[in-house]
Protein backbone atom coordinates (compact mmCIF):
# COMPACT_ATOMS: atom_id res chain seq x y z
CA UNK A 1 13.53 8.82 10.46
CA UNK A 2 10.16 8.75 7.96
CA UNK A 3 10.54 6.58 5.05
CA UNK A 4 11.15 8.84 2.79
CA UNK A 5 14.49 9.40 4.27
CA UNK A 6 15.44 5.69 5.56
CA UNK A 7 15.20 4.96 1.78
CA UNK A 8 17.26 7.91 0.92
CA UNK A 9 19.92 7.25 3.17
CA UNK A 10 19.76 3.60 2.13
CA UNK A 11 20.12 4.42 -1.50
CA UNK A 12 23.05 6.67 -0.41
CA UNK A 13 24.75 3.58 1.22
CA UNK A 14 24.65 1.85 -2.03
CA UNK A 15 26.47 4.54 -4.21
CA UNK A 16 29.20 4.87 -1.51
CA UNK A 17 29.92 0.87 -1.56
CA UNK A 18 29.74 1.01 -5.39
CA UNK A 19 32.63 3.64 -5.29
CA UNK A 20 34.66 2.26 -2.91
CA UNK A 21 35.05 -0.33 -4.94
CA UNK A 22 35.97 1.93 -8.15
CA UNK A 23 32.93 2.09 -10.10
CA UNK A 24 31.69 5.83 -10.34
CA UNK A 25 27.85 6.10 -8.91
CA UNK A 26 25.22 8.63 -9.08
CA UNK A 27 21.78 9.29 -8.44
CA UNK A 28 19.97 9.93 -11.74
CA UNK A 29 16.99 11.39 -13.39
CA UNK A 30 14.20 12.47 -11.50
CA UNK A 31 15.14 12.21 -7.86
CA UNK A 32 17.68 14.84 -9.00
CA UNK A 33 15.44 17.18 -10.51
CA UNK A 34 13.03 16.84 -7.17
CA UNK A 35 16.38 17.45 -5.22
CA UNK A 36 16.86 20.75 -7.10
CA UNK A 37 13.25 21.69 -6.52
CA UNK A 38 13.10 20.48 -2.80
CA UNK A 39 11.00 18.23 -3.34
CA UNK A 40 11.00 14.63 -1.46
CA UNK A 41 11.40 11.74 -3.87
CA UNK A 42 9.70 8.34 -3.78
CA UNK A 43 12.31 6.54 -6.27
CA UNK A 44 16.24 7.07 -6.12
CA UNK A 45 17.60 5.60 -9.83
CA UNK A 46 21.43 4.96 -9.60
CA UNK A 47 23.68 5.22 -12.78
CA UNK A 48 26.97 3.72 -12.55
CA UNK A 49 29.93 2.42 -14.67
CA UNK A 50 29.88 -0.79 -13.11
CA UNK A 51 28.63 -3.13 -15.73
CA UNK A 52 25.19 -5.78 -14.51
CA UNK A 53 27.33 -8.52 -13.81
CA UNK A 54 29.52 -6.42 -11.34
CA UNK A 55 26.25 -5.04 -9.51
CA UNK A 56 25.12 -8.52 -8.90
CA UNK A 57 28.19 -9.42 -8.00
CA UNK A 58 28.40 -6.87 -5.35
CA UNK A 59 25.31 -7.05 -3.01
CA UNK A 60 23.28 -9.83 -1.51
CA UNK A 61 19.93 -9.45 -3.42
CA UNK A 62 19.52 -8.12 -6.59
CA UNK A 63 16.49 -8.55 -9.52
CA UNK A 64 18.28 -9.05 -13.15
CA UNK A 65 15.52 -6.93 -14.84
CA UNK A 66 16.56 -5.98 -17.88
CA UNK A 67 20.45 -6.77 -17.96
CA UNK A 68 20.62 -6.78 -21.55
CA UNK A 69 19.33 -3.31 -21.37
CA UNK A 70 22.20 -2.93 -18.50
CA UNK A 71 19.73 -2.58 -16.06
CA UNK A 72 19.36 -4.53 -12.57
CA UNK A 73 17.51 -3.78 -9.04
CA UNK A 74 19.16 -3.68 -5.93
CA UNK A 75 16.87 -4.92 -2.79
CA UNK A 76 17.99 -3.07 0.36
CA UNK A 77 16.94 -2.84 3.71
CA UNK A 78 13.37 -3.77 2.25
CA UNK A 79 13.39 -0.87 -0.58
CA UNK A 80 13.93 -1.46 -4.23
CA UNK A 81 16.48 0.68 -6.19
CA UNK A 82 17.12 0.61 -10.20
CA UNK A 83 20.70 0.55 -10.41
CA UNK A 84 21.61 0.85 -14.64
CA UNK A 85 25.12 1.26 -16.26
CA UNK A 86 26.03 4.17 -18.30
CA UNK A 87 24.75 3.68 -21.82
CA UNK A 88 23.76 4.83 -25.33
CA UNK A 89 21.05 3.51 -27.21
CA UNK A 90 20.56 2.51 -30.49
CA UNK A 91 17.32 2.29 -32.81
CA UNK A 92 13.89 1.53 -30.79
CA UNK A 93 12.14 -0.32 -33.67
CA UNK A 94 8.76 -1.17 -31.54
CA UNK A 95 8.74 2.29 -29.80
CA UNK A 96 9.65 1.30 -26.29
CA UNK A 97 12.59 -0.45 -26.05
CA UNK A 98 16.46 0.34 -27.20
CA UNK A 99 17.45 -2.43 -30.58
CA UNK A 100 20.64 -2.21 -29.12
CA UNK A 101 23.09 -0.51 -26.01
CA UNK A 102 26.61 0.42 -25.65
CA UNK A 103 27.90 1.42 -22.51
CA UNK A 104 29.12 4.68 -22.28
CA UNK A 105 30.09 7.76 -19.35
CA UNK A 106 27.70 9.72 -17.69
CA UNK A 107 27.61 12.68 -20.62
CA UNK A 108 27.31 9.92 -22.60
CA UNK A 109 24.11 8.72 -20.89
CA UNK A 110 22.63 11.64 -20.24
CA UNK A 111 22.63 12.62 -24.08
CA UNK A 112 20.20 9.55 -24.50
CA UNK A 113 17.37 10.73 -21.54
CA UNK A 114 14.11 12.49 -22.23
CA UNK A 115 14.11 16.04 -20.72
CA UNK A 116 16.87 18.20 -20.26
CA UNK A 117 14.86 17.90 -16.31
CA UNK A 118 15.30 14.56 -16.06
CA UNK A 119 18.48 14.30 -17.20
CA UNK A 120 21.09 15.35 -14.54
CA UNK A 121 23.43 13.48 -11.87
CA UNK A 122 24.18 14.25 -8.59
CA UNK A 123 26.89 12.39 -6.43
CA UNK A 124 25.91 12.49 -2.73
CA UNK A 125 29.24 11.42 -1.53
CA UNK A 126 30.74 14.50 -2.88
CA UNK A 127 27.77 16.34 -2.72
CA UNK A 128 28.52 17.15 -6.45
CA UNK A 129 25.86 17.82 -9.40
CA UNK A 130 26.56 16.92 -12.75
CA UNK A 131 24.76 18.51 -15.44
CA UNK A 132 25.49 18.23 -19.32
CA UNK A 133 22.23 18.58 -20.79
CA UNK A 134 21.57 22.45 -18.82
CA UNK A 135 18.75 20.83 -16.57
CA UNK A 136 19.47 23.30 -14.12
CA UNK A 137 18.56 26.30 -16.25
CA UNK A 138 15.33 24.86 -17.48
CA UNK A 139 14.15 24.65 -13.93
CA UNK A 140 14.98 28.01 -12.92
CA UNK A 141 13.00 29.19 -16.00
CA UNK A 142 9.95 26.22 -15.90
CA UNK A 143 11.04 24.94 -19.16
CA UNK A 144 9.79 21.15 -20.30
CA UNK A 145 12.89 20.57 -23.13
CA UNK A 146 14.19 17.59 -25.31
CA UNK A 147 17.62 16.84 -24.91
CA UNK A 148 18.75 16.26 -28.01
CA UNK A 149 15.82 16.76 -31.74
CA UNK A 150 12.84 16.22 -29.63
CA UNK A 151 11.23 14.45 -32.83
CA UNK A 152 14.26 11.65 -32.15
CA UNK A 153 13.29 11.65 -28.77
CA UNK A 154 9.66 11.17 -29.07
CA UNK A 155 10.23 8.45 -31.68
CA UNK A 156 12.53 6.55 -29.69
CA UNK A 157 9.43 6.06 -27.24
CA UNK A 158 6.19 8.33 -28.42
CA UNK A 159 4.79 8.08 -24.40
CA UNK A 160 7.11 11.10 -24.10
CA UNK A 161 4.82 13.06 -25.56
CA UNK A 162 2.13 12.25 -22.83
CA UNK A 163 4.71 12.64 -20.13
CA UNK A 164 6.39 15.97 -21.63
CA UNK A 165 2.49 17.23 -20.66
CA UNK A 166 2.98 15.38 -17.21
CA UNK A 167 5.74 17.57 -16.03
CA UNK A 168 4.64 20.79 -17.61
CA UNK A 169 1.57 20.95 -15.59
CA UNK A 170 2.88 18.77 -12.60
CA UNK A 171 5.29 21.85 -12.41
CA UNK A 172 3.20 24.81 -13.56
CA UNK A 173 6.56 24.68 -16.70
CA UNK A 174 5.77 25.60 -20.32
CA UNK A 175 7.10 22.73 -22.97
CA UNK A 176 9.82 24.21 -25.06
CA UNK A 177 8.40 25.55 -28.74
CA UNK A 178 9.92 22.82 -31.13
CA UNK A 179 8.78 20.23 -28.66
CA UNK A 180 5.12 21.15 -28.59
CA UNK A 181 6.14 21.09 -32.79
CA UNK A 182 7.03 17.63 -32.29
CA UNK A 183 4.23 16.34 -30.16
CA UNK A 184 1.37 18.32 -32.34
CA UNK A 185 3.17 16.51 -35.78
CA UNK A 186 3.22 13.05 -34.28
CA UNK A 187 -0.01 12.95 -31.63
CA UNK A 188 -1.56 10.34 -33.84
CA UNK A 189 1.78 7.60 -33.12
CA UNK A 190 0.14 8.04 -29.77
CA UNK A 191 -2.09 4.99 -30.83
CA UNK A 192 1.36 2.98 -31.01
CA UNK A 193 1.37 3.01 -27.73
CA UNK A 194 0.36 0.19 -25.24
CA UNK A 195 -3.19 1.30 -23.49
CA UNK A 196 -1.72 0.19 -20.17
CA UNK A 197 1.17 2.67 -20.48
CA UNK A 198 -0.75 5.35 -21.75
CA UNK A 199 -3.36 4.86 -18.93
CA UNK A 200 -0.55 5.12 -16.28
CA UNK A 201 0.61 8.70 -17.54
CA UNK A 202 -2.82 9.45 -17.59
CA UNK A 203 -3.35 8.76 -14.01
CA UNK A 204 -0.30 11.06 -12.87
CA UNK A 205 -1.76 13.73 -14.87
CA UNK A 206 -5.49 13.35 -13.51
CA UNK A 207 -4.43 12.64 -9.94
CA UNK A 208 -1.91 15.71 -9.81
CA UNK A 209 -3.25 19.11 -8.34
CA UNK A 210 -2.86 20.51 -11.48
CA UNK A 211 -5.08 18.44 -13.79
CA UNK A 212 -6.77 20.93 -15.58
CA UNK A 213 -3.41 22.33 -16.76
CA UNK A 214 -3.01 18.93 -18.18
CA UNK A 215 -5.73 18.58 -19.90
CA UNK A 216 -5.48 21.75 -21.52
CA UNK A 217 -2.45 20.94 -22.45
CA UNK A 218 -3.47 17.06 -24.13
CA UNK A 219 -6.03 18.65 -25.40
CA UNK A 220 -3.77 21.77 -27.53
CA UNK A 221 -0.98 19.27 -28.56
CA UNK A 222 -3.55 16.98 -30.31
CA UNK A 223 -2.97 14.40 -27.76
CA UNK A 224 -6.48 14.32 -26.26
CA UNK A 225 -8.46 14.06 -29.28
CA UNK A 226 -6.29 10.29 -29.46
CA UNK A 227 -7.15 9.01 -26.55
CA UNK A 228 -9.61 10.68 -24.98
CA UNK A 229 -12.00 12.04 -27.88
CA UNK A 230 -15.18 12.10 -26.27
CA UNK A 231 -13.89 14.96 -23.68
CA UNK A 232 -12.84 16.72 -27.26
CA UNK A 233 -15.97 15.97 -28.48
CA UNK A 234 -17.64 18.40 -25.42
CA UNK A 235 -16.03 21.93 -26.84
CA UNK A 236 -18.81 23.90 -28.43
CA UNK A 237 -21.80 21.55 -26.93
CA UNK A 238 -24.14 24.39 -25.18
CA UNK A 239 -25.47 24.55 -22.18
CA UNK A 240 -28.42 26.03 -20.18
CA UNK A 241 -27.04 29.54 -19.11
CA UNK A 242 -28.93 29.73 -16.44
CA UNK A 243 -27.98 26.32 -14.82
CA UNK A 244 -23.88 26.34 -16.52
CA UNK A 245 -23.29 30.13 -16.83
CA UNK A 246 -19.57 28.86 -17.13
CA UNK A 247 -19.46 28.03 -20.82
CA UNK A 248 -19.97 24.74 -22.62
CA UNK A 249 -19.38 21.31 -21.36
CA UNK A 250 -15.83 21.31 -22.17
CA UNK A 251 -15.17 24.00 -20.33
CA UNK A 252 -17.42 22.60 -17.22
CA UNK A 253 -16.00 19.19 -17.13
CA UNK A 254 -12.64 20.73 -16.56
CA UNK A 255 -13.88 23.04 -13.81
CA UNK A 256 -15.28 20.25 -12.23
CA UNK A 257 -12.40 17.86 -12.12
CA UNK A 258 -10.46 21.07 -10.75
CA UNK A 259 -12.27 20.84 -8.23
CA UNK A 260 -11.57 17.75 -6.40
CA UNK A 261 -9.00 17.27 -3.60
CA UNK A 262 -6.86 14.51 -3.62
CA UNK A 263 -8.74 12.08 -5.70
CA UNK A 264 -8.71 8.24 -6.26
CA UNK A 265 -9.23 7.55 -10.05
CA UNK A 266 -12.18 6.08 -9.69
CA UNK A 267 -13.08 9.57 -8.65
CA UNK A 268 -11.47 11.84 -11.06
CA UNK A 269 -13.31 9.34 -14.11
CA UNK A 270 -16.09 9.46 -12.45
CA UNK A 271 -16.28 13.83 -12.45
CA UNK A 272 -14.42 13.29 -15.69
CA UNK A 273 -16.88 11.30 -17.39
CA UNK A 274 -20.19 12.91 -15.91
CA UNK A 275 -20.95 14.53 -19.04
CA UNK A 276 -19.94 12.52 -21.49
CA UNK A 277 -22.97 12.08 -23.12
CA UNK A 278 -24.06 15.65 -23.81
CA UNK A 279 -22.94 15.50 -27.07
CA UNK A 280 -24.34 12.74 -28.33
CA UNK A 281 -27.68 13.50 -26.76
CA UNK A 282 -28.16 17.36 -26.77
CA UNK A 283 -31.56 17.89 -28.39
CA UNK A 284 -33.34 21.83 -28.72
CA UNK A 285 -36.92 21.89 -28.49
CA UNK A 286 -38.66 25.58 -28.30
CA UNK A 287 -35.52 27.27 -27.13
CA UNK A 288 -34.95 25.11 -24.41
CA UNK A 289 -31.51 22.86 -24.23
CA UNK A 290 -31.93 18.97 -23.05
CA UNK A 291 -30.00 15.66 -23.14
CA UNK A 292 -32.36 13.12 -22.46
CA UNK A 293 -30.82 10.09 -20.80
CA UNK A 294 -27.28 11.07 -20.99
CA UNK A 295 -26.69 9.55 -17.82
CA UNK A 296 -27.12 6.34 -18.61
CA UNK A 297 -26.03 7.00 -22.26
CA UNK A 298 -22.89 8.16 -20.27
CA UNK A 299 -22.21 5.28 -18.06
CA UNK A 300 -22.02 3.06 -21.49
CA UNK A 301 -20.21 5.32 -22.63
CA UNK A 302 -17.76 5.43 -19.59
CA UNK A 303 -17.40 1.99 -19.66
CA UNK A 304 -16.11 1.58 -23.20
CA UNK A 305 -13.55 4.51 -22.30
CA UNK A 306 -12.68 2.48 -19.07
CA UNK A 307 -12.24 -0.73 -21.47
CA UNK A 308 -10.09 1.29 -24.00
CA UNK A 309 -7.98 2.42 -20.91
CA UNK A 310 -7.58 -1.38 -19.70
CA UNK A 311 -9.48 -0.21 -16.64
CA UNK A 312 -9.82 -3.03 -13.72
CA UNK A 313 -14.17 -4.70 -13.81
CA UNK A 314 -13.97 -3.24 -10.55
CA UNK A 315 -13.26 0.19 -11.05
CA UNK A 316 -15.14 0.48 -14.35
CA UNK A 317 -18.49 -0.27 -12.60
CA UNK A 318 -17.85 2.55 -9.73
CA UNK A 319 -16.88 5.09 -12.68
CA UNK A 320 -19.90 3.73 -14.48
CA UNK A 321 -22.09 3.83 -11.53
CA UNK A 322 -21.33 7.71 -10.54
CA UNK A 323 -21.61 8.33 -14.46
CA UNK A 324 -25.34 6.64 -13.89
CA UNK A 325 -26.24 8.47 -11.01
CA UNK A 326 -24.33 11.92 -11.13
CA UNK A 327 -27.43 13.84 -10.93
CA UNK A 328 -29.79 11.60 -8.11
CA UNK A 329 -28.81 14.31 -5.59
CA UNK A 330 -31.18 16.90 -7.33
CA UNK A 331 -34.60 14.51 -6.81
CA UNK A 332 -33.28 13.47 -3.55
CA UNK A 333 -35.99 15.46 -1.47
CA UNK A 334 -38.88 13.80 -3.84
CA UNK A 335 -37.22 10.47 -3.34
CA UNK A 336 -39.38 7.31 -1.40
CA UNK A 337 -37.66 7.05 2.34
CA UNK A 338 -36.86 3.76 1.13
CA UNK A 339 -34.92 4.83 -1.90
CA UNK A 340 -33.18 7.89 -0.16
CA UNK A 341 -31.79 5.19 2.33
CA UNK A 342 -30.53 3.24 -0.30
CA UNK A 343 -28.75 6.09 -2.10
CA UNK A 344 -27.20 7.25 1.73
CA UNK A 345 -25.80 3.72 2.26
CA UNK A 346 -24.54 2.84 -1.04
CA UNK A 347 -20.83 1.62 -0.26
CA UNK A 348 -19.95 4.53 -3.01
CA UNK A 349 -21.76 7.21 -1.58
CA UNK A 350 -19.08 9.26 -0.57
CA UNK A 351 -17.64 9.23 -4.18
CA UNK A 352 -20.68 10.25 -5.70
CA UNK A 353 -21.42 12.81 -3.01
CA UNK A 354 -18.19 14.24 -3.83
CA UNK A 355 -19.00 13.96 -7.82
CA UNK A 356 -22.18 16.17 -7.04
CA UNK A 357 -20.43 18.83 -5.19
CA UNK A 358 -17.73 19.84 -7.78
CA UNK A 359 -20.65 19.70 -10.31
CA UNK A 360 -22.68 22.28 -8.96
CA UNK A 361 -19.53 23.85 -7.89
CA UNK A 362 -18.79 24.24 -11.42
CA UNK A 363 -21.80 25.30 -12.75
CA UNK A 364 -24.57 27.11 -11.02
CA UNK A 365 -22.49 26.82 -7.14
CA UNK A 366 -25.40 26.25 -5.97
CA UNK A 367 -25.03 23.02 -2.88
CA UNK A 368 -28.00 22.93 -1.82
CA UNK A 369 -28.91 19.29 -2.70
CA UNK A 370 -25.61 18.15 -1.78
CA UNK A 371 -25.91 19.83 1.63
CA UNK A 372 -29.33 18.19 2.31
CA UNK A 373 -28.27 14.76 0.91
CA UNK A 374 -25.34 15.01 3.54
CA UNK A 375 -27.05 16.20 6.39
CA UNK A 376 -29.13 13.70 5.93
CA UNK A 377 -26.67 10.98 5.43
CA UNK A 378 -25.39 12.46 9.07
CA UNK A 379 -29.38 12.18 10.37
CA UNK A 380 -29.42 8.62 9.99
CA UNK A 381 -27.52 6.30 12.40
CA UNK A 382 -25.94 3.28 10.14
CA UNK A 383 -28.87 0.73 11.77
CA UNK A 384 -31.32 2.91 10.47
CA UNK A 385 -29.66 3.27 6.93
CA UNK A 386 -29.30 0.00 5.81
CA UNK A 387 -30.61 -2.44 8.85
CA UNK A 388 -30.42 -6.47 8.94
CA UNK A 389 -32.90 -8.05 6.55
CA UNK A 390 -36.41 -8.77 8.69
CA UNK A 391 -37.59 -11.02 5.67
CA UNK A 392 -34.98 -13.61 3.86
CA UNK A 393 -35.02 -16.00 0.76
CA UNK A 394 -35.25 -19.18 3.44
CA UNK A 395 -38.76 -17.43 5.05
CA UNK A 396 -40.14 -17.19 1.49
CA UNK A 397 -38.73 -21.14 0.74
CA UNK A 398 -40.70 -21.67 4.56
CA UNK A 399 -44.17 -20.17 3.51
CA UNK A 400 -43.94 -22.75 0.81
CA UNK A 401 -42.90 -20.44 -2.44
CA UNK A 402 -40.65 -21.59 -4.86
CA UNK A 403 -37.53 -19.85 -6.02
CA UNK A 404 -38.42 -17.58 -8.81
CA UNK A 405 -39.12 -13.71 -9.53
CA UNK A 406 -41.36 -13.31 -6.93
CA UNK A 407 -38.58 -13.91 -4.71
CA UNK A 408 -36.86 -10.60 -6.07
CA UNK A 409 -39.96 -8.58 -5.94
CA UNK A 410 -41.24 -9.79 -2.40
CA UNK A 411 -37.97 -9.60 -0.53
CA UNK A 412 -37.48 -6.34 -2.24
CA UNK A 413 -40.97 -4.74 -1.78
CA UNK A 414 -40.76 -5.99 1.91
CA UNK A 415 -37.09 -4.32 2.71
CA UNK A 416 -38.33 -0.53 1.30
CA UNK A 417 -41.06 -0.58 3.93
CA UNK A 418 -38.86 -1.83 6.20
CA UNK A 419 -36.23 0.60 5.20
CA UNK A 420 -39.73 3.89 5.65
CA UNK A 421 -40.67 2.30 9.11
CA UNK A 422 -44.31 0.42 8.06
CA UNK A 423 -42.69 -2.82 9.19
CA UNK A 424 -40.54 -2.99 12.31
CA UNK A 425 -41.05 -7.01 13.15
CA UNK A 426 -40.49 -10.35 11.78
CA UNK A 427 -44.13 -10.84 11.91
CA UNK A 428 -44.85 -8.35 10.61
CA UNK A 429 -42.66 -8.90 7.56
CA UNK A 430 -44.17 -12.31 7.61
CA UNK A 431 -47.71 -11.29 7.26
CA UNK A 432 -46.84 -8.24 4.52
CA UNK A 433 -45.13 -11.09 2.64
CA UNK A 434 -48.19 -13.16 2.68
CA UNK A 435 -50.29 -10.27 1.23
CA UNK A 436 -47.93 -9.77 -1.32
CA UNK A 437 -47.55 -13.79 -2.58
CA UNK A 438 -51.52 -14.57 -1.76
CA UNK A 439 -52.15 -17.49 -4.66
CA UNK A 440 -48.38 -17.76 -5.70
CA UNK A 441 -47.20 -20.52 -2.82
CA UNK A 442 -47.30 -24.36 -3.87
């Protein structure tokens, strides 16, 4: 049994024990709607009428995470379940989180969900599926619809608007007219929102097959130019036609993140964010289309988006370092040996190898730079790419030179011949090292 099951038959065994002992128990929300779609879920949310106290009172561990919200999780047989009593909801004064809750029946608590989608029940003791809210229409006709006034909906928490695009192009579904109403009128509250949250939506939009649907769609509701306005900012800038015959660098920069397969997001920023600079740096001299340092323009530029988005130090330097470096593949058969080798072994090569092929396969198609950087990176056993150090800090400290500069410079200058073949010994790194620091040692 894969995992995927063993927690489904797990979560299974926790509705049937909540019944027998009265309390009615259903699976809720999405794991439903993947049910209906045959798709596998990852999370199985249980609604029941058994109140927090009674769910903790019932099995062995349980996490009180949000009682007064009537909310606890269940540990089972090492998974993690949401198990929440039926409720209403009152006011959500800071735009997240219900003022108040009354506990209700399932109609009851479906009234209060987000998408008529997401807001079914099924009972898999009975094998029964309850649906108030029509949930099971609007997936037979790919229909993204607020239960209820979508404006109330999106008030109550305005992330829904980011997530309303999340399912439409997760599913290939249009959003229901008087929703997309709602989300154009409010796509400025969007700002309300914590960046952490907003990033996370973000992610399952990027990393989803369907990306480009999505941002399409952020960027037609008024959603994009809020949190992402330097992609906005890319509609209209032109490019070269005979290196992007595919339009302007709006219109590239979603090509190109269509592109990928399965990225990280380090990844999908980094394709995302190639560009960014073109239109702050596009200049037109005699006819001729340039934008002079927009890669490292960019990878400032990158960085501030990766700060806005509360984007780990880590990550934010690999976005900002493919943003940097998007476009070394096309010099890379003019390159030094020494600073080919360096490129090949980078510990993010593959990333950026993978940046440069959906560029060109978005533009011009044209691989030939990728294919020789690869081939190349192939050529090269990993000895040869980025060998052990012949010279070290301690020989220069040896020959009598004090920590400085130099030490940079020397241990650096020695390392690209090493890395081109001219020196293949100690000595011999010894003696070029001499050469090199001839009136500098104490």
């Amino acid at each position: 049994m894969n995992y995927q099951d063993k927690k489904k038959k797990t979560a299974v065994g926790l509705v049937r024990r909540l019944q027998e002992r009265c309390h009615k128990a259903l699976f809720a929300g999405g794991c439903v709607r993947d049910m209906l779609m045959g798709i596998k879920s990852a999370d199985y949310d249980i609604a029941t009428s058994a109140r927090p106290e009674e769910v903790m009172g019932l099995f062995e561990k349980t996490i009180p995470v949000g009682v007064q919200f009537g909310v606890v999780v269940v540990v089972a047989e090492g998974f993690q379940f949401e198990v929440a009593t039926f409720r209403t909801e009152g006011v959500y004064s800071d735009g997240r989180h219900p003022d108040s809750v009354n506990f209700t029946d399932p109609e009851g608590d479906a009234r209060r969900r987000d998408f008529t989608v997401n807001g079914m029940f099924y009972d898999p003791v009975k094998d029964e599926l309850l649906d108030f809210v029509d949930g099971q229409r609007d997936i037979k006709i790919g229909l993204v619809r607020a239960i209820g006034d979508p404006y109330e909906r999106f008030r109550e928490d305005y992330l829904r608007m980011i997530r309303a695009v999340r399912f439409a192009s997760r599913f290939g579904y249009e959003i229901e007219e008087s929703a997309k109403e709602a989300i154009r009128g409010n796509a400025e509250k969007i700002q309300g929102v914590s960046w952490e949250r907003i990033r996370e939506e973000l992610q399952k939009i990027l990393l989803d097959d369907n990306r480009k649907k999505g941002l399409q769609l952020l960027d037609k509701l008024g959603l994009m130019a809020e949190i992402l306005p330097e992609i906005t900012a890319m509609k209209g800038v032109e490019q070269p036609e005979n290196l992007h015959p595919e339009g302007d660098v709006f219109i590239h920069t979603l090509l190109t993140v269509s592109y990928l397969e399965k990225p990280s997001w380090v990844l999908v920023m980094g394709a995302l964010l190639h560009d960014v600079a073109k239109p702050v740096t596009i200049e037109e001299r005699g006819g001729r289309i340039r934008y002079p340092l927009h890669e490292s323009v960019g990878a400032e530029m990158a960085g501030e988006i990766c700060d806005r988005l509360k984007t780990s130090k880590e990550e934010k330097d690999k976005i900002k370092w493919l943003a940097r470096k998007h476009l070394a593949f096309k010099d890379a058969r003019k390159m030094r040996l020494s600073k080919l080798k360096r490129l090949l072994s980078h510990e993010d090569y593959p990333l950026l190898a993978e940046v440069c092929r959906v560029d060109a396969l978005a533009s011009s198609g044209d691989l030939t730079d990728y294919n020789f950087c690869q081939q190349m990176r192939k050529q090269f056993k990993e000895e040869e790419l980025k060998p052990l150090r012949l010279l070290t800090g301690d020989d220069l400290i040896a020959m009598g030179l004090k920590p400085g500069p130099i030490f940079s410079k020397v241990l650096t200058q020695v390392y690209d011949e090493q890395l081109e073949g001219k020196i293949r010994t100690k000595e011999g790194a010894l003696d070029r090292a001499r050469e090199l620091t001839e009136g500098a040692r104490v």
